[in-house]
N, C-alpha and C. Protein backbone atom coordinates (compact mmCIF):
# COMPACT_ATOMS: atom_id res chain seq x y z
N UNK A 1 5.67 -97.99 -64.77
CA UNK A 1 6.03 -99.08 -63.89
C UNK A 1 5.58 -100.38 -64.55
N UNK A 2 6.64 -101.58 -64.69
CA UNK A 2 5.83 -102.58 -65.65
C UNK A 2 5.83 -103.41 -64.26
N UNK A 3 5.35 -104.72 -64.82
CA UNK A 3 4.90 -105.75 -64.21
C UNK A 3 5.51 -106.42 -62.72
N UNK A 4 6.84 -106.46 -63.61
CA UNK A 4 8.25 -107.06 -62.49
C UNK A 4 7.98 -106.20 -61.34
N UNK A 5 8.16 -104.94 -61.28
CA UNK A 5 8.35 -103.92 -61.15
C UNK A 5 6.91 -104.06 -59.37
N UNK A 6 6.46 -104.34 -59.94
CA UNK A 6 5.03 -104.35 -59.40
C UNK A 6 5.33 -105.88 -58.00
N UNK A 7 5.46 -106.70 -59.27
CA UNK A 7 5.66 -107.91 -58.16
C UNK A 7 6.70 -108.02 -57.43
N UNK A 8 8.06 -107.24 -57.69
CA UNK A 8 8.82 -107.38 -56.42
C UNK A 8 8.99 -106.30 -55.45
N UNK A 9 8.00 -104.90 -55.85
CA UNK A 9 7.64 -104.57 -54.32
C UNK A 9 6.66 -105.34 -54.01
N UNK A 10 5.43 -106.11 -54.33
CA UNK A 10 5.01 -107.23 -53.50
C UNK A 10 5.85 -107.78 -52.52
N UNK A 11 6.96 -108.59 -53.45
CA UNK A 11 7.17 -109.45 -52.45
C UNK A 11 8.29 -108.41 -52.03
N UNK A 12 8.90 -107.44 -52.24
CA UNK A 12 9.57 -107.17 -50.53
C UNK A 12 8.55 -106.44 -49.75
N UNK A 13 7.94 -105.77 -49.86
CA UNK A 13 6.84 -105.74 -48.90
C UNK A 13 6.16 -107.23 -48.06
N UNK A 14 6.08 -108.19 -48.83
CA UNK A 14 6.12 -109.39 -47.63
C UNK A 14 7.19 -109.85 -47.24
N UNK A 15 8.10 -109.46 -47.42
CA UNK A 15 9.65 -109.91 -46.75
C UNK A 15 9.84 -109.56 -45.44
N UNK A 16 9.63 -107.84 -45.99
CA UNK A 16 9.39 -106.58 -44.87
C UNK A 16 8.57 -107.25 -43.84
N UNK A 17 7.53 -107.86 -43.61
CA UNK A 17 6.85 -107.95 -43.22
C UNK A 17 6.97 -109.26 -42.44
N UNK A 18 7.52 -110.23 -43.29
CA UNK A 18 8.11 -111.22 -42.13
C UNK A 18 9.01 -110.65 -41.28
N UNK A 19 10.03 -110.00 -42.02
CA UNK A 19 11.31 -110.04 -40.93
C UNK A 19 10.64 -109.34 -40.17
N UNK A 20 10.30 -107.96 -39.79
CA UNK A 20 9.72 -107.05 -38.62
C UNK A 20 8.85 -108.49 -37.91
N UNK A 21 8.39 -109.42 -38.07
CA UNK A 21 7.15 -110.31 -37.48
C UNK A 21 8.15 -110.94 -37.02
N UNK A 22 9.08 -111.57 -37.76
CA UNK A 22 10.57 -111.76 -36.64
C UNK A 22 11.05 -111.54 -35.27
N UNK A 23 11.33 -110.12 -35.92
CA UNK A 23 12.72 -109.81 -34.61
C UNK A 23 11.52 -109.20 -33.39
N UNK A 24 10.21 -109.18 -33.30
CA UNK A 24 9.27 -108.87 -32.28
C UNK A 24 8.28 -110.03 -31.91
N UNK A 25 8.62 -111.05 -32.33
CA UNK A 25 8.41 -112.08 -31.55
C UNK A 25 9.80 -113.06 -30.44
N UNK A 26 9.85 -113.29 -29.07
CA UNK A 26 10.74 -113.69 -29.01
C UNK A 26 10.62 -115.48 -29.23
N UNK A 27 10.25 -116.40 -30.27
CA UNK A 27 10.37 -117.41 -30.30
C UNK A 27 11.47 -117.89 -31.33
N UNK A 28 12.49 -117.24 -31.22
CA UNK A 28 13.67 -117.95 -32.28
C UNK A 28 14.41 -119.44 -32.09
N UNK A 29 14.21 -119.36 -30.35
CA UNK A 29 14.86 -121.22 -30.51
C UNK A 29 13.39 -120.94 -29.08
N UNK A 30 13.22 -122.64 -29.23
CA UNK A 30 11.94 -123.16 -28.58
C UNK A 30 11.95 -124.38 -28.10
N UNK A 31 11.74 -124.68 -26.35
CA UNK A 31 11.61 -126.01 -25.82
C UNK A 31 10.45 -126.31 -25.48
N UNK A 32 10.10 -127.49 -25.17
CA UNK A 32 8.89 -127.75 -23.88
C UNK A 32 9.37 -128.42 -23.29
N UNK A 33 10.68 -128.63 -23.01
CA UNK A 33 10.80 -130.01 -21.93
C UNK A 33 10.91 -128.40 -20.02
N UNK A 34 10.10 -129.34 -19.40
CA UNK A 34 10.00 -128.43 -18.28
C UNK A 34 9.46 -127.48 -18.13
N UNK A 35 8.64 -127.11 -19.13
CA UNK A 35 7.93 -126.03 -19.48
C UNK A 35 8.47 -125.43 -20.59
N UNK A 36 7.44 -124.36 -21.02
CA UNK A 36 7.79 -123.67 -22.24
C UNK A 36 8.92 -122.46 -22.03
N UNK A 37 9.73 -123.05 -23.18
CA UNK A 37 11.06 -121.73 -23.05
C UNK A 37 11.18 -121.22 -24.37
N UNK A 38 11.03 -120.00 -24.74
CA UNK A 38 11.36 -119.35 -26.06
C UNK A 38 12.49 -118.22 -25.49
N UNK A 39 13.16 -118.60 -26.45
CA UNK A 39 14.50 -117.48 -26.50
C UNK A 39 14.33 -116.88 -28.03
N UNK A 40 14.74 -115.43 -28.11
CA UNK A 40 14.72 -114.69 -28.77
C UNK A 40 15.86 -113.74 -29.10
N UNK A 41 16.45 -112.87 -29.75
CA UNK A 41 17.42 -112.37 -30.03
C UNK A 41 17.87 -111.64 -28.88
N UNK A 42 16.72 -110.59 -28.58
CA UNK A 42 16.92 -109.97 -27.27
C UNK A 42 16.13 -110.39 -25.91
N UNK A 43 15.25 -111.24 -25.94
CA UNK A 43 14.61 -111.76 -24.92
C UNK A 43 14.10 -112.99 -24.48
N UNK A 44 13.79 -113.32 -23.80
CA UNK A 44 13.80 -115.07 -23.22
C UNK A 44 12.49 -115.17 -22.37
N UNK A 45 11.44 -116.02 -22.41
CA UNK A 45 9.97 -116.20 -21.99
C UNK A 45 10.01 -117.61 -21.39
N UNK A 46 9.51 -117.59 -20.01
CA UNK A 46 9.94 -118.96 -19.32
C UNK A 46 8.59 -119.38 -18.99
N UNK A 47 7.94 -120.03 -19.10
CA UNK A 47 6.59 -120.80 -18.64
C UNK A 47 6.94 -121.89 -17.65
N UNK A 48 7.07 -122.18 -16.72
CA UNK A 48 7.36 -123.31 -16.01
C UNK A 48 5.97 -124.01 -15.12
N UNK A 49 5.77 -125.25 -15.68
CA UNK A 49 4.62 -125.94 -15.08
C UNK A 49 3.01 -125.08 -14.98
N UNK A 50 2.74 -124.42 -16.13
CA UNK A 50 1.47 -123.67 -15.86
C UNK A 50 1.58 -122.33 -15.01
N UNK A 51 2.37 -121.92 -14.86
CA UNK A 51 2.52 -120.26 -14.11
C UNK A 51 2.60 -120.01 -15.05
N UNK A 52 2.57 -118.16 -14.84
CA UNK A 52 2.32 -117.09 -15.38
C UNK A 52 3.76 -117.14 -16.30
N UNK A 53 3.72 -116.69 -17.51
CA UNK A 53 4.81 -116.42 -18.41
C UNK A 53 5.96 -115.27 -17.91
N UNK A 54 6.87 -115.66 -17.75
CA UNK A 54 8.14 -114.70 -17.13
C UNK A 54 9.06 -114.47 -18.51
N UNK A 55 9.07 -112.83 -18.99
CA UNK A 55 9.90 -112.62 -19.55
C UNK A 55 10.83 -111.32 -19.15
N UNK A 56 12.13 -111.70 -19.88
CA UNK A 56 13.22 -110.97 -19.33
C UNK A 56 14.19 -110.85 -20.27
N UNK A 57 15.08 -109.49 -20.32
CA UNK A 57 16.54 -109.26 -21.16
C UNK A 57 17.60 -110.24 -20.23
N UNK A 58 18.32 -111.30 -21.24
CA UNK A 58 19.26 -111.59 -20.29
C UNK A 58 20.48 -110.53 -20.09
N UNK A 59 21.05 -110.91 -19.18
CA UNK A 59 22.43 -109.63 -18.94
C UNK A 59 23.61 -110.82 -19.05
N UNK A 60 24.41 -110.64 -19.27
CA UNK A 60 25.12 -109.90 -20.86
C UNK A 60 24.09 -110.39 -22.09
N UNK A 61 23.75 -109.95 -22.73
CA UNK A 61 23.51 -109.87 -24.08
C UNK A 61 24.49 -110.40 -25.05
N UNK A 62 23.80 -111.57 -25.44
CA UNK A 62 24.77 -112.30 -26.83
C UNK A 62 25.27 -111.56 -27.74
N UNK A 63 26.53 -111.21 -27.78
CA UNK A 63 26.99 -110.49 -29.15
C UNK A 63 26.48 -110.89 -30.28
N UNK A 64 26.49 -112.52 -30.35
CA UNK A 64 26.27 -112.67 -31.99
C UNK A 64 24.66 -112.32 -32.52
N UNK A 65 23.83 -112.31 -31.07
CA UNK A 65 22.26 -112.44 -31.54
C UNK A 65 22.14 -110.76 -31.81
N UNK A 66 22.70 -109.92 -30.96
CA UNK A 66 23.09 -108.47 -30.79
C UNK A 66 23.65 -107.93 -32.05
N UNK A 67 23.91 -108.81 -32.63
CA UNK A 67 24.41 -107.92 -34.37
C UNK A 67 23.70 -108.79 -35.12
N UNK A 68 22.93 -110.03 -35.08
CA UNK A 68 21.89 -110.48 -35.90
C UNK A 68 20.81 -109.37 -35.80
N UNK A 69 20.62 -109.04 -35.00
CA UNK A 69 19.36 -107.73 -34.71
C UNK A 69 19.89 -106.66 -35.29
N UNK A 70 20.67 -106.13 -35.14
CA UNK A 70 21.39 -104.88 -36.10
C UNK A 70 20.84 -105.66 -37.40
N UNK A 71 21.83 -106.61 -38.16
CA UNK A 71 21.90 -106.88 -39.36
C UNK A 71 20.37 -107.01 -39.58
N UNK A 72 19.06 -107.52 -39.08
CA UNK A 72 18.01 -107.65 -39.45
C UNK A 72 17.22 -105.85 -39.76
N UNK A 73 17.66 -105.10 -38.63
CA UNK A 73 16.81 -104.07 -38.43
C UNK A 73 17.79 -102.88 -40.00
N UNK A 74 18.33 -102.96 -39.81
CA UNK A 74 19.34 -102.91 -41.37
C UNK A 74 18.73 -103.27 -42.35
N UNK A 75 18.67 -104.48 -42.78
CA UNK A 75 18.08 -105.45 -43.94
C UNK A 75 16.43 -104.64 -44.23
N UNK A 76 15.58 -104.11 -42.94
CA UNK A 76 14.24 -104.16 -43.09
C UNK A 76 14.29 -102.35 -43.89
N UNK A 77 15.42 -102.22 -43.09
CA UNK A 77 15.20 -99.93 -43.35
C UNK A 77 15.71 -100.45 -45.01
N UNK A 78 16.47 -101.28 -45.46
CA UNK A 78 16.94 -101.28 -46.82
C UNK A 78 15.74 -101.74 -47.95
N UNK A 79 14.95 -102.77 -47.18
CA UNK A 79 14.27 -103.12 -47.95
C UNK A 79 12.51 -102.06 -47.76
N UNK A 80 12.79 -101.21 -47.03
CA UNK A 80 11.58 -100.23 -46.66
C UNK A 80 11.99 -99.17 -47.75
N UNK A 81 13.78 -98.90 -47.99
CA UNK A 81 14.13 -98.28 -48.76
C UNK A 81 14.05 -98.77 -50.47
N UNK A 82 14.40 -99.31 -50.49
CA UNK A 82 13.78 -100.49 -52.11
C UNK A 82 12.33 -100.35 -52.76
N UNK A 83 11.64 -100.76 -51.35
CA UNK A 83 9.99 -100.36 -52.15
C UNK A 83 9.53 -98.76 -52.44
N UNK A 84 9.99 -97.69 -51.63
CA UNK A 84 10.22 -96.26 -52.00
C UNK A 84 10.52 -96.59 -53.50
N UNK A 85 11.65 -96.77 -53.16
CA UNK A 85 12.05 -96.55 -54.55
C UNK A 85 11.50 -97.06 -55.53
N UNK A 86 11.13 -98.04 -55.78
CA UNK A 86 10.51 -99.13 -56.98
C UNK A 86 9.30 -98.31 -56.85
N UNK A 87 8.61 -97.11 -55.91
CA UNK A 87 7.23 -96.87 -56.27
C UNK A 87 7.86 -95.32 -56.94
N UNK A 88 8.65 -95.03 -56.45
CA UNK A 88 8.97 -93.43 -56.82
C UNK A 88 9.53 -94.01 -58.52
N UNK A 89 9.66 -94.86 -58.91
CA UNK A 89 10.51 -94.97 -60.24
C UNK A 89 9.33 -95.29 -61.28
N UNK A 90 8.34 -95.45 -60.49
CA UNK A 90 7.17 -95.03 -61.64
C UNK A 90 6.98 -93.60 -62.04
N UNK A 91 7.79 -92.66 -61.73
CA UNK A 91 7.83 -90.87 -61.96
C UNK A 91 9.22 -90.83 -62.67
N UNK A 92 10.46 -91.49 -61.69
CA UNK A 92 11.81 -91.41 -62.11
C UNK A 92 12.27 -92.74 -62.50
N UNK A 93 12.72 -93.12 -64.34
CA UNK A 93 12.89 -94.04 -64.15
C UNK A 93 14.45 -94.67 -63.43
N UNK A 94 15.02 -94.00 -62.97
CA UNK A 94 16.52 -94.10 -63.01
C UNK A 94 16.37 -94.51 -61.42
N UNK A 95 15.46 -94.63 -60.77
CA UNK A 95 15.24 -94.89 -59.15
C UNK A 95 15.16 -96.77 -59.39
N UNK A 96 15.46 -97.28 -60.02
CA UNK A 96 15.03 -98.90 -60.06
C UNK A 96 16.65 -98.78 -59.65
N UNK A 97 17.33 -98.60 -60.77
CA UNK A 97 18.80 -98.65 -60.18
C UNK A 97 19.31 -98.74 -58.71
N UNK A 98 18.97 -98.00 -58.13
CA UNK A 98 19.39 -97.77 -56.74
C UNK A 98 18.68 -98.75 -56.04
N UNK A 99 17.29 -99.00 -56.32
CA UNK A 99 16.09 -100.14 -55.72
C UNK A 99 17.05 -101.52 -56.05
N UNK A 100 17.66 -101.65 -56.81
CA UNK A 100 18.13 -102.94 -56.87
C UNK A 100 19.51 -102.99 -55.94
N UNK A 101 20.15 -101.93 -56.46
CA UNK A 101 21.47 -101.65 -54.88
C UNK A 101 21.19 -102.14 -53.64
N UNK A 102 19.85 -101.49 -53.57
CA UNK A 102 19.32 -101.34 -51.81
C UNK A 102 19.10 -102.57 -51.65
N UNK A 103 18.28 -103.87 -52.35
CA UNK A 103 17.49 -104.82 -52.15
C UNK A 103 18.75 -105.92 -52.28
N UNK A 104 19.75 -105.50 -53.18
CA UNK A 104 20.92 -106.27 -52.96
C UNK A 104 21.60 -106.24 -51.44
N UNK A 105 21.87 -104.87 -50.82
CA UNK A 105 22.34 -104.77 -49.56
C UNK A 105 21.56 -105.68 -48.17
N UNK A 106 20.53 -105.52 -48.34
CA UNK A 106 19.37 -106.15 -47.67
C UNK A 106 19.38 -107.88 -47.52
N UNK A 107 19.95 -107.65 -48.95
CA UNK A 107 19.80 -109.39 -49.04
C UNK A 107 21.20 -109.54 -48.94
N UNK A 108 22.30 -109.36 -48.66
CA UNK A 108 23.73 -109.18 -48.19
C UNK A 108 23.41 -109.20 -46.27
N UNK A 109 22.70 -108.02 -45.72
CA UNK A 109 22.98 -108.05 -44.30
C UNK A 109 21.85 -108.89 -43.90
N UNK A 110 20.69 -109.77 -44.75
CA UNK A 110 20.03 -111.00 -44.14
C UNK A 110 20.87 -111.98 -43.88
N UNK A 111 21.60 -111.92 -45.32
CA UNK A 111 22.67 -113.21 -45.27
C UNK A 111 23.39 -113.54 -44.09
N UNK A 112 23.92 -112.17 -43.65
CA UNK A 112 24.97 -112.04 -42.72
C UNK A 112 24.16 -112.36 -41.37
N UNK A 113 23.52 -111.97 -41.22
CA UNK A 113 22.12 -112.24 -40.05
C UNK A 113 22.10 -113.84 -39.97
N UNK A 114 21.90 -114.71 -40.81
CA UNK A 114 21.59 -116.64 -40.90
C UNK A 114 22.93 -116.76 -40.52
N UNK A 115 23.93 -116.45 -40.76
CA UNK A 115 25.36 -117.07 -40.55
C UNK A 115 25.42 -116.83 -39.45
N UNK A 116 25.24 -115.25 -38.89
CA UNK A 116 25.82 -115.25 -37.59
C UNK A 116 25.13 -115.61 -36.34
N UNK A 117 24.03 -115.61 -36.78
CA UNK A 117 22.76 -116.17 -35.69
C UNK A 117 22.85 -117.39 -34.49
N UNK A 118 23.78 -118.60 -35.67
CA UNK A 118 23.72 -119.86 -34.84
C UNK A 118 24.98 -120.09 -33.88
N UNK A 119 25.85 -119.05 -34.07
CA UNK A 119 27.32 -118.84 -33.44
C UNK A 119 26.98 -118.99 -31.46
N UNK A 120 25.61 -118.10 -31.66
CA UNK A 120 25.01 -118.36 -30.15
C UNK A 120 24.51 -119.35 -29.69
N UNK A 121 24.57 -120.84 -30.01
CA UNK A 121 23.48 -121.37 -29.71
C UNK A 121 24.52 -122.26 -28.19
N UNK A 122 25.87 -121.60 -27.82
CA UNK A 122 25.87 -122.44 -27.14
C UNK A 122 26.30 -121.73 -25.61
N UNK A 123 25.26 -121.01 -26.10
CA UNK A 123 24.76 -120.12 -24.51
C UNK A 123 24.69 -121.46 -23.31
N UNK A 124 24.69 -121.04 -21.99
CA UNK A 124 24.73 -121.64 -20.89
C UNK A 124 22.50 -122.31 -20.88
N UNK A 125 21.84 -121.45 -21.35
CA UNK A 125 20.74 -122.11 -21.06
C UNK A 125 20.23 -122.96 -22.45
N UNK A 126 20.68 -123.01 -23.70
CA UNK A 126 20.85 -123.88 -24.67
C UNK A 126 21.80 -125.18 -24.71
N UNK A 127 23.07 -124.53 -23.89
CA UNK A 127 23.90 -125.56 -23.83
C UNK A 127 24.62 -126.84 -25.16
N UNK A 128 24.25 -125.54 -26.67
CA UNK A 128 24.56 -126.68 -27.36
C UNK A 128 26.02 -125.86 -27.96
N UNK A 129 26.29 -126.19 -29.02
CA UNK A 129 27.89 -125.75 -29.81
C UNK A 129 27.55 -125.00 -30.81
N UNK A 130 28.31 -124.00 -31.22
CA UNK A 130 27.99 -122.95 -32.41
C UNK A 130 27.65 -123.61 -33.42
N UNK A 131 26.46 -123.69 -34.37
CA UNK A 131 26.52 -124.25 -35.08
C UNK A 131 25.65 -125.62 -34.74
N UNK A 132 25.25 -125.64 -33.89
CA UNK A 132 24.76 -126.81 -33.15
C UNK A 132 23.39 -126.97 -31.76
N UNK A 133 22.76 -127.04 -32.90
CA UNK A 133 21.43 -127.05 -31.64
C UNK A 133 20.99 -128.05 -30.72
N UNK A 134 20.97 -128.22 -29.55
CA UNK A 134 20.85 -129.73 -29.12
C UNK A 134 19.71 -130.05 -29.24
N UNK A 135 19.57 -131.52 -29.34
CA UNK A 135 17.61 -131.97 -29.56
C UNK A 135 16.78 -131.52 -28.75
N UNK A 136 17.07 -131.04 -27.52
CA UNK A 136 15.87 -130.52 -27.19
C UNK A 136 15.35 -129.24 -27.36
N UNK A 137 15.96 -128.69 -27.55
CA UNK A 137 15.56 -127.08 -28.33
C UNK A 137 15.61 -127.22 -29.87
N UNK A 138 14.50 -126.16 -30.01
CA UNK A 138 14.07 -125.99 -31.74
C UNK A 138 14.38 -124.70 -32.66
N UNK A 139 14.20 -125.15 -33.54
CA UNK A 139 14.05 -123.27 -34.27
C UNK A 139 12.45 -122.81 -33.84
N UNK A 140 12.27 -121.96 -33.59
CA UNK A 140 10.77 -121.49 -33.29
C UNK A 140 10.20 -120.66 -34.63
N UNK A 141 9.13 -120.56 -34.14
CA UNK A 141 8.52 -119.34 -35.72
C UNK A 141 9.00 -118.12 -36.03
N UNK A 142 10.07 -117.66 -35.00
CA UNK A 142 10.62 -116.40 -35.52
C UNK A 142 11.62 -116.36 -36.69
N UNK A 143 12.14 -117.62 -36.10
CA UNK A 143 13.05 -118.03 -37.24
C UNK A 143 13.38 -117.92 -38.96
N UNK A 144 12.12 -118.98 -38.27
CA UNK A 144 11.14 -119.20 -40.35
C UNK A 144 10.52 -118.20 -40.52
N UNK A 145 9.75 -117.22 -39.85
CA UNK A 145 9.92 -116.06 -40.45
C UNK A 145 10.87 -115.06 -41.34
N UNK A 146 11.62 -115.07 -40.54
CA UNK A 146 13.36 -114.61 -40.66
C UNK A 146 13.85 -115.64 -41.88
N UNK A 147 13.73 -116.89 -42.43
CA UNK A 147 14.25 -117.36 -43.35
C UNK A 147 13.33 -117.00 -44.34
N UNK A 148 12.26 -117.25 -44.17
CA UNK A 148 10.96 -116.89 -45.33
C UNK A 148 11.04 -115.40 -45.62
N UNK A 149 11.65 -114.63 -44.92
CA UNK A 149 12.16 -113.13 -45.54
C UNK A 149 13.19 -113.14 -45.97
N UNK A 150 14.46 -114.10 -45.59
CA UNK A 150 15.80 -113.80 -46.68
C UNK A 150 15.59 -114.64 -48.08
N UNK A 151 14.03 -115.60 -47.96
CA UNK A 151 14.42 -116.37 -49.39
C UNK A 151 13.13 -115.42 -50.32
N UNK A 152 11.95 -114.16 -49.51
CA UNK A 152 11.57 -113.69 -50.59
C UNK A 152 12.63 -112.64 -51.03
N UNK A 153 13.16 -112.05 -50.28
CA UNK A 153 13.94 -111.41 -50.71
C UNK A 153 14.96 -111.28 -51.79
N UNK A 154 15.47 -112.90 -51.70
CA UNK A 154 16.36 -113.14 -53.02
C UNK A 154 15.61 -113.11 -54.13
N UNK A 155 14.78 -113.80 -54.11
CA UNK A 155 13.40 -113.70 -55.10
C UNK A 155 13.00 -112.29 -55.45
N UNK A 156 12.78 -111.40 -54.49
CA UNK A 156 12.46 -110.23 -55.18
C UNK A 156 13.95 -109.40 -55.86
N UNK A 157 14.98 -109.54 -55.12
CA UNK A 157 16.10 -109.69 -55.92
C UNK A 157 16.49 -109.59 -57.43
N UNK A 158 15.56 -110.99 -57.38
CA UNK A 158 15.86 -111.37 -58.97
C UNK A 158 14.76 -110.84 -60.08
N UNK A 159 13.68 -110.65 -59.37
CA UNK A 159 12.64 -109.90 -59.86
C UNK A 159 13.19 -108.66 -60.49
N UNK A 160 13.50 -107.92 -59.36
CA UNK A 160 14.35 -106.56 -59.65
C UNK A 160 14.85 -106.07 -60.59
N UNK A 161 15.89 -107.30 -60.69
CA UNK A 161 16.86 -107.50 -61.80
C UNK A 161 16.44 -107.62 -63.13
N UNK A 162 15.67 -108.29 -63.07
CA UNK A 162 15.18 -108.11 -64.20
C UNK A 162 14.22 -107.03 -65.32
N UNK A 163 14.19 -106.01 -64.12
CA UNK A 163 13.12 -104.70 -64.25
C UNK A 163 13.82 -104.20 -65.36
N UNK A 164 13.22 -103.89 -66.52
CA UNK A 164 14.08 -102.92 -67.51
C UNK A 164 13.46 -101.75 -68.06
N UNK A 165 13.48 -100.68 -67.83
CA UNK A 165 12.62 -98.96 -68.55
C UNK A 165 13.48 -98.85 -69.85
N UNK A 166 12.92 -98.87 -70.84
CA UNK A 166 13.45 -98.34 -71.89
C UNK A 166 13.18 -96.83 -72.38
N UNK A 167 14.28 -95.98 -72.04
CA UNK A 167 14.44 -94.32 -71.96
C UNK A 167 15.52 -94.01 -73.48
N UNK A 168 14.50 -93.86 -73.92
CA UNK A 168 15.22 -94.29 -75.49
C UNK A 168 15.81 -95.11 -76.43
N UNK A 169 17.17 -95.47 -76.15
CA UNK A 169 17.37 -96.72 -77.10
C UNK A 169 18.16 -97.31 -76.05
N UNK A 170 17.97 -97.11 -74.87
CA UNK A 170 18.91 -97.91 -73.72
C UNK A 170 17.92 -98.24 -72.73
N UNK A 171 18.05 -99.35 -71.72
CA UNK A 171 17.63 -99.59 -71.34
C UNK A 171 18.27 -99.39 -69.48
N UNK A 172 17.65 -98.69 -69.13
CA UNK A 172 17.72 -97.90 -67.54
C UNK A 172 17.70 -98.82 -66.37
């Protein structure tokens, strides 16, 4: 196992580790006007004037946030699958191959996850336009979690890529 090899299961192991810190927090968009409101992919936390925190599934469920969660929980089994591999390819070297497939797919259904994410934002209690957040709501920390895992990811990506075993006069 050389070096590369080493540092980009690092960093998808902290990728891993944002995104799961993600999609189980619900603060993906965030107000305070009227109290504290965090909305989340699947759930919504209402603080109003110092009471007790009220959280709840809304009914219907946003399609687009509803396959951002697929595409995330996807992205994390791919990139859970990647570091397997990048550790098993210190025995087999021919397992990086597939580690870079996987970590490519991962970083394909994050992608798809940021695009489709903001399509919701113009739910009835956001009230803004796809694509369009109104000023009083924010991105919250789930978010930047969620971005700080699709940009180590590309990064470990490229790490990946660059992994080379030399198994005779070719390089694996």
């Amino acid at each position: 196992m050389d070096k590369l090899s080493i540092i980009s299961m690092a960093f998808f192991f902290a990728a891993d580790l944002l995104a799961v810190a993600s999609i189980t927090m619900p603060n993906w968009i965030v107000s305070e006007i009227g109290g504290a409101t965090s909305i989340g992919l699947l759930k919504t936390c209402l603080t109003i004037y110092e009471r007790p925190t009220v959280c709840y599934n809304p009914e219907p469920a946003r399609a687009e946030w509803f396959i951002t969660f697929i595409c995330i929980v996807l992205g994390i089994g791919s990139i859970s699958s990647t570091i397997l591999l990048l550790w098993f390819s210190f025995w087999h070297y021919r397992a990086i191959r597939f580690a870079r497939w996987l970590g490519f797919v991962a970083m394909i259904l994050f992608c798809m996850a940021a695009v489709i994410f903001p399509i919701g934002f113009n739910m009835d209690q956001i009230g803004g336009l796809p694509y369009q957040l109104p000023h009083n709501f924010q991105v919250g920390i789930s978010y930047i979690f969620f971005v700080l895992a699709l940009w180590i990811t590309v990064v470990s990506e490229l790490f990946v890529g660059k992994c080379g075993i030399f198994v005779g006069n070719q390089i694996v």
